[in-house]
Protein backbone atom coordinates (compact mmCIF):
# COMPACT_ATOMS: atom_id res chain seq x y z
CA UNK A 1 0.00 0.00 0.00
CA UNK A 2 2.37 2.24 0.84
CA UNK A 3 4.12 1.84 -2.68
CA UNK A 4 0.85 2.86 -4.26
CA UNK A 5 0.29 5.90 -2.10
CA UNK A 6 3.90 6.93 -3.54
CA UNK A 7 2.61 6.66 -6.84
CA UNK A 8 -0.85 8.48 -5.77
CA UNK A 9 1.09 11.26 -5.07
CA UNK A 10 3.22 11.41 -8.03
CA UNK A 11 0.12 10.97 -10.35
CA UNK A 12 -1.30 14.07 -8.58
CA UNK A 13 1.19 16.54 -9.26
CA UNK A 14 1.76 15.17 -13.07
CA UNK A 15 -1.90 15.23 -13.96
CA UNK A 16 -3.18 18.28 -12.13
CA UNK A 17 -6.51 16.94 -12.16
CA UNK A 18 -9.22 19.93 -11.82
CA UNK A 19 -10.97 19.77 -8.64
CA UNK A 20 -14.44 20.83 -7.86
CA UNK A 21 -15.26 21.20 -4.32
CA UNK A 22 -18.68 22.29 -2.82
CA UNK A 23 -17.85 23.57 0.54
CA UNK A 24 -18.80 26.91 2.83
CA UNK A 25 -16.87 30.06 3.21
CA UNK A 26 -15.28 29.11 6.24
CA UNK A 27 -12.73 26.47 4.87
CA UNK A 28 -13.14 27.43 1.57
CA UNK A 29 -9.61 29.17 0.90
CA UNK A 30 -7.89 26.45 3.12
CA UNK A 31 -9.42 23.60 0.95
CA UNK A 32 -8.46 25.34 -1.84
CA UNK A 33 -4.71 25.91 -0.81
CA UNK A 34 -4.42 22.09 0.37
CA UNK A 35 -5.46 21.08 -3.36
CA UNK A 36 -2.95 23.61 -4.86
CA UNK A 37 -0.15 22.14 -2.65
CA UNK A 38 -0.74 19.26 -3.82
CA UNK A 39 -0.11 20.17 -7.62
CA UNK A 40 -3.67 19.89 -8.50
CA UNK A 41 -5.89 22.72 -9.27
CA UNK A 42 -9.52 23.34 -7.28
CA UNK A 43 -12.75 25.13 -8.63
CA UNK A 44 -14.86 25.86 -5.92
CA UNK A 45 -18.34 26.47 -8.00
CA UNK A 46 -21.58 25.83 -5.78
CA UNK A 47 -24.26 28.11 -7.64
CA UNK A 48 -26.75 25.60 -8.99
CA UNK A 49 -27.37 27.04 -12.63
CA UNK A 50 -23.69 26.14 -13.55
CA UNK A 51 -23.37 23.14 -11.62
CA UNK A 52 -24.05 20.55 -14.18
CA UNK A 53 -21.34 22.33 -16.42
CA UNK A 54 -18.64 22.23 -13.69
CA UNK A 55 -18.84 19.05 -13.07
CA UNK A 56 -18.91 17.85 -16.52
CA UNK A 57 -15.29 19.52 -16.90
CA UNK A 58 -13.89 18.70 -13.57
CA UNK A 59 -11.96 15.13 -12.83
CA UNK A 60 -13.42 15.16 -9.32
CA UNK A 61 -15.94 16.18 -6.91
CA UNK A 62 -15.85 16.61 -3.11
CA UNK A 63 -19.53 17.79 -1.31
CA UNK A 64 -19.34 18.80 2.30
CA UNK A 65 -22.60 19.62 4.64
CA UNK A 66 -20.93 21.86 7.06
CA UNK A 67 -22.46 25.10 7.25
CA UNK A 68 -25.22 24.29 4.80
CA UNK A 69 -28.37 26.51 3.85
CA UNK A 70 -30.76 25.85 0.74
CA UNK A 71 -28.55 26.89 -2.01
CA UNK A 72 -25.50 24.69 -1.40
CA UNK A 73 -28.04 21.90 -0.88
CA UNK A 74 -29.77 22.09 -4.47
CA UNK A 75 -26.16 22.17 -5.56
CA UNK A 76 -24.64 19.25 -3.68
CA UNK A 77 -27.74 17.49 -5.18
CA UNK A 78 -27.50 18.51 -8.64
CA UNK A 79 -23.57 17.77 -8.32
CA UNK A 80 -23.89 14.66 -7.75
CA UNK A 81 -26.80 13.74 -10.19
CA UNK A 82 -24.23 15.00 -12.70
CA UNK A 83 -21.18 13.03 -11.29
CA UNK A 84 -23.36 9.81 -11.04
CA UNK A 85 -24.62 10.54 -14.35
CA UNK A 86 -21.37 10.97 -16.14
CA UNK A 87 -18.85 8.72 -14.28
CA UNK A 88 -17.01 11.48 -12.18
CA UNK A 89 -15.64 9.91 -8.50
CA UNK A 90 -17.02 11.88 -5.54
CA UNK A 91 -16.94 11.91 -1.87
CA UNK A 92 -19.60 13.47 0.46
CA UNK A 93 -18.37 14.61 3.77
CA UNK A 94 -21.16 13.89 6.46
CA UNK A 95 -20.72 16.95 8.18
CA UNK A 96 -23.08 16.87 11.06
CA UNK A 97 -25.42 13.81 10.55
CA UNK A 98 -25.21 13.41 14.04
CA UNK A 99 -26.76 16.03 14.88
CA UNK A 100 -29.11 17.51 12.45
CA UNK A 101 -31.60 15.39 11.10
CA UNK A 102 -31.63 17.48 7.48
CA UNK A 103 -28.28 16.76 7.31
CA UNK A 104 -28.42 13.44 8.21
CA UNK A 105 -31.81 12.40 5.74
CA UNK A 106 -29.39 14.30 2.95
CA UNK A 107 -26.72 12.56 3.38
CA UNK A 108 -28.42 9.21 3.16
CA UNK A 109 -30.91 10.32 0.22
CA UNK A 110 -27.53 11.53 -1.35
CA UNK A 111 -25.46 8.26 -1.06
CA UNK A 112 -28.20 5.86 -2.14
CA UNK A 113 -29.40 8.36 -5.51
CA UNK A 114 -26.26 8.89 -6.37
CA UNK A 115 -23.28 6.03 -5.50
CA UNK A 116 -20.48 8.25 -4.15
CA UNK A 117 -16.70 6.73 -4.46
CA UNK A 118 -16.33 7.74 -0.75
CA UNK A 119 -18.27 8.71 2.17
CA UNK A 120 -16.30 10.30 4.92
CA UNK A 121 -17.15 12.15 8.64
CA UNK A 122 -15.77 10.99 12.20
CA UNK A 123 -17.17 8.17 14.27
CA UNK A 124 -20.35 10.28 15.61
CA UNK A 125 -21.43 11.32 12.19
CA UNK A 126 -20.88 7.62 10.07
CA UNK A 127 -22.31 6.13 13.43
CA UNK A 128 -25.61 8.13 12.95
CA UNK A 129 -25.48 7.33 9.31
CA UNK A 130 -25.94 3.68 9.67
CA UNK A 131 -28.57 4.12 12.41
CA UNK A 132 -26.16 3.26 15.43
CA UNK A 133 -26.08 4.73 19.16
CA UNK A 134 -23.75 7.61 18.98
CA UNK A 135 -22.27 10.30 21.64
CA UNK A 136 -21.73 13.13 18.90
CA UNK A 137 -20.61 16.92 20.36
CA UNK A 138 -22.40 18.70 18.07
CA UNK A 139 -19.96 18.11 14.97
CA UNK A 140 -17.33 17.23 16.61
CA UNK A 141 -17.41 13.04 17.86
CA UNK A 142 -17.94 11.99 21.02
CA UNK A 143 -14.58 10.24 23.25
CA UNK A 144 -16.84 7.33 23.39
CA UNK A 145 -17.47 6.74 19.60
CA UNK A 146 -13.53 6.44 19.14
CA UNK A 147 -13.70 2.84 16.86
CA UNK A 148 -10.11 3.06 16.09
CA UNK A 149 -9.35 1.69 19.76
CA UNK A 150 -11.49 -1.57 19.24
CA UNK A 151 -9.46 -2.10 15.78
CA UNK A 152 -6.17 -2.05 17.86
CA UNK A 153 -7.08 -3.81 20.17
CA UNK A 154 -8.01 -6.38 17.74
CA UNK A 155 -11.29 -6.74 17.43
CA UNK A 156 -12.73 -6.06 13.70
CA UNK A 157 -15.91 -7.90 14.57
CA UNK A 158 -17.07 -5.06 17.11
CA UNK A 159 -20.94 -4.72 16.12
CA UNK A 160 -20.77 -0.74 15.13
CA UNK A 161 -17.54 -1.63 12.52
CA UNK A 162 -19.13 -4.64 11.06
CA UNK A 163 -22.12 -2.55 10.82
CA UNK A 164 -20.28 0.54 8.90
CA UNK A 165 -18.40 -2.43 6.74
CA UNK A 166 -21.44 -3.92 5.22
CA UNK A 167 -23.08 -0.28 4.37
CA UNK A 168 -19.62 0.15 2.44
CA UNK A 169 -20.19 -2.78 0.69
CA UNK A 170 -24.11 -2.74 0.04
CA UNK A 171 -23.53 1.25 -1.05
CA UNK A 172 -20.22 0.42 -3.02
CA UNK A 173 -18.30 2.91 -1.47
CA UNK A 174 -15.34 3.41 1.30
CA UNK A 175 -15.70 4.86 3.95
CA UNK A 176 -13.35 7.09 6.19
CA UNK A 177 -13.42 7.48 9.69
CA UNK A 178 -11.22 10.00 10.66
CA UNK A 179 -10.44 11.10 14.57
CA UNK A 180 -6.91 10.38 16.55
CA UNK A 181 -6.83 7.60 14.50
CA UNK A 182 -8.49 7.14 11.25
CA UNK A 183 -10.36 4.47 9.60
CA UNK A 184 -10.88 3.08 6.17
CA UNK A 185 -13.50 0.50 5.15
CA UNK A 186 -14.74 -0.60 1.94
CA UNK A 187 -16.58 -3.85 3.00
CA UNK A 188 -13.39 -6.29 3.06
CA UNK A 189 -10.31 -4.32 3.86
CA UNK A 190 -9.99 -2.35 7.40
CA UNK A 191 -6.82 -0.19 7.55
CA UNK A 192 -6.03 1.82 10.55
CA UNK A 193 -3.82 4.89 9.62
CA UNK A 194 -1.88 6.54 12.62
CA UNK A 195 -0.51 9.64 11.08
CA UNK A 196 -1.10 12.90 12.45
CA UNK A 197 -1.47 15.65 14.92
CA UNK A 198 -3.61 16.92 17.55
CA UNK A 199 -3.27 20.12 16.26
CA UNK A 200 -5.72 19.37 13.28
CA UNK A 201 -8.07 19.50 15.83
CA UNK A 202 -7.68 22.87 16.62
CA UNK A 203 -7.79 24.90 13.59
CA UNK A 204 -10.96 25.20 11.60
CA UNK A 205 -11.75 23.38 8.81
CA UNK A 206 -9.14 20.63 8.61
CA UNK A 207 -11.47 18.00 8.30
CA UNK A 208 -13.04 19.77 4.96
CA UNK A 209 -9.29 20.28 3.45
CA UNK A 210 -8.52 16.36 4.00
CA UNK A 211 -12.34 15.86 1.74
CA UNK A 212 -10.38 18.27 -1.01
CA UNK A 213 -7.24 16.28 -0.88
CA UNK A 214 -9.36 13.01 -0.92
CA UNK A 215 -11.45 14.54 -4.39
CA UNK A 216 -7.78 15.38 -5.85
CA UNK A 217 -6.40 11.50 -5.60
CA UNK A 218 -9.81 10.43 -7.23
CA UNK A 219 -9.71 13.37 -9.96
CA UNK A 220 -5.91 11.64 -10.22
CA UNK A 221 -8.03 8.44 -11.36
CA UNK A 222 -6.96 6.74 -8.28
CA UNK A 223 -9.54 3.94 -7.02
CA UNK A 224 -11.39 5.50 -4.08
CA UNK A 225 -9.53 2.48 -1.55
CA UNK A 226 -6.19 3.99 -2.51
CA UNK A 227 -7.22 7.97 -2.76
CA UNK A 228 -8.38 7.69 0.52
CA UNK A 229 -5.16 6.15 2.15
CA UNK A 230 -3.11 8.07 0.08
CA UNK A 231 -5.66 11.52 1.25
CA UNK A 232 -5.08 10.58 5.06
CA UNK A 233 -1.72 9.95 5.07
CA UNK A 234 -0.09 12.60 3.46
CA UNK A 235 -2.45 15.11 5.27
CA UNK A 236 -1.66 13.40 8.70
CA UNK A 237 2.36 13.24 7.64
CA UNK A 238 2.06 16.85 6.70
CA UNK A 239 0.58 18.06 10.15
CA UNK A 240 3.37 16.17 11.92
CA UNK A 241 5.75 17.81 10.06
CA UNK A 242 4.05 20.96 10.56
CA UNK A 243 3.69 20.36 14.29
CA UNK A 244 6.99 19.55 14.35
CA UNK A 245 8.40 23.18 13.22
CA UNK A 246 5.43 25.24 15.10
CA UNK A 247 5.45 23.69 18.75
CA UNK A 248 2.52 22.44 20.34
CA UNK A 249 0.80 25.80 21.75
CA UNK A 250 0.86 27.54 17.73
CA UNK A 251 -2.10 26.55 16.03
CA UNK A 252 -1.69 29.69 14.27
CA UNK A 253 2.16 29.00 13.41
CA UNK A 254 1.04 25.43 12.95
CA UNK A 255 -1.82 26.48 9.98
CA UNK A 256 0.48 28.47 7.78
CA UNK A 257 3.22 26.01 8.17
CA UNK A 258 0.74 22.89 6.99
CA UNK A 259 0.40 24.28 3.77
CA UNK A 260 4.06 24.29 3.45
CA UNK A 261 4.57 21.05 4.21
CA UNK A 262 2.04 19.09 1.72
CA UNK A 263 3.81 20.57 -1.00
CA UNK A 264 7.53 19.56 0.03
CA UNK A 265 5.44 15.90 1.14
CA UNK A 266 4.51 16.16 -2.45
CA UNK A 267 7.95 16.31 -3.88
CA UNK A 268 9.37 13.55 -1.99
CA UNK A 269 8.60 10.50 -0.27
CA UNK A 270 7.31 10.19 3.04
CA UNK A 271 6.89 7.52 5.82
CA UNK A 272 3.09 6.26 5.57
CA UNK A 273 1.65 4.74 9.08
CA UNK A 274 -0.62 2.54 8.08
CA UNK A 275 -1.67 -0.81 9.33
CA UNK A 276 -3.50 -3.03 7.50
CA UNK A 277 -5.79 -5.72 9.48
């Protein structure tokens, strides 16, 4: 895996894939920067009379439901309707299922109309998703939902993963759980990937700029296993490095400097954590 996440990388900054990405003006420039980084190029289109066209020309397309009104919702839909229609990978981030029940009835209408490559949100949000007890924070997860502990300590079998595993395969999709630890499913591989930094959690937005580094690997023509695993770990490798050079109290320090480091993680090879069970 780790020799195709390599390769991910490369194919990213050769092809430049164009990357559309429906988000809100809150992480909008950041998600925008991450994908430039990278060597691809974002469009960040979300007015539904042009929708159709954008994602017709884009390689990619990455929907997120944080800060949602009506708009950006007849957009996300007619986005995907297009991308479904005309073959483009997407990934919907389930911003807030766990809390919201709009978001959370979109978010399922969404993935059963329209097939996305991925579905991605942290424990609370896919936990609501799938109908399972959850302790969500408002967006944020709750300490208890943290699945990434019952994977290390062995046990794949627990009844909320097997439960998230067999929506990834009846849906046809991967899913990513991210948190201190993320999680990838797609109904018959589980990989745990341990890189990163706690200081992801404490600037805005850094869950939306991993969904636009995600849509970049696909738009790459990466299958969705492999854009996700490539997506986490290069965005977790990154914030270490940026951690690294900014100290633990500079979030500030630490968001400038993240952007600096996915595009000299971009140029050379990194050290992927990822275990495989």
């Amino acid at each position: 895996m780790k020799e195709k996440i390599a390769a991910a990388v490369k194919a990213v900054k050769k092809q430049k894939p164009l990357t559309h990405i429906i988000t809100h003006q809150i992480v909008a420039n950041d998600t925008a920067n991450c994908i430039l980084a990278l060597g691809a190029r974002p469009i960040m289109s979300e007015h539904p009379a042009e929708m159709a066209e954008v994602v017709i020309a884009a390689e990619a397309l990455g929907v997120s439901l944080g800060n949602i009104n009506d708009s950006r919702l007849r957009a996300i839909r007619l986005a995907g309707q297009t991308a479904c229609i005309y073959g483009r990978p997407h990934i919907i981030d389930c911003v807030g299922t766990a809390v919201s029940r709009l978001r959370l009835d979109f978010a399922r209408r969404y993935i059963a109309d329209f097939k996305p490559a991925v579905v991605k949100g942290n424990a609370s949000e896919l936990l609501a998703l799938v109908g399972c007890p959850n302790h969500a924070v408002g967006v944020d997860a709750g300490e208890k939902d943290a699945l990434y502990r019952q994977l290390e300590a062995g046990d794949t079998r627990a009844e909320a993963v097997t439960v998230l595993a067999e929506f990834a395969r009846n849906n046809e999709t991967v899913i990513v759980i991210t948190g201190a630890k993320d999680i990838v499913l797609d109904g018959k591989n589980v990989a745990l990937v341990s890189n990163g930094t706690p200081l992801l959690g404490k600037i805005t937005g850094s869950g939306c700029m991993l969904t636009g580094i995600i849509t970049a690997f696909l738009g790459a023509g990466e299958v969705p296993l492999t854009a996700a695993m490539a997506g986490l770990t290069i965005y977790g490798a990154a914030g270490e490095r940026a951690a690294a050079q900014a100290g633990s109290n500079h979030p500030g320090t630490f968001h400038s400097l993240l952007f600096d480091a996915l595009a000299e993680l971009s140029e050379k090879p990194f050290e992927a954590k990822v275990k495989l069970i």
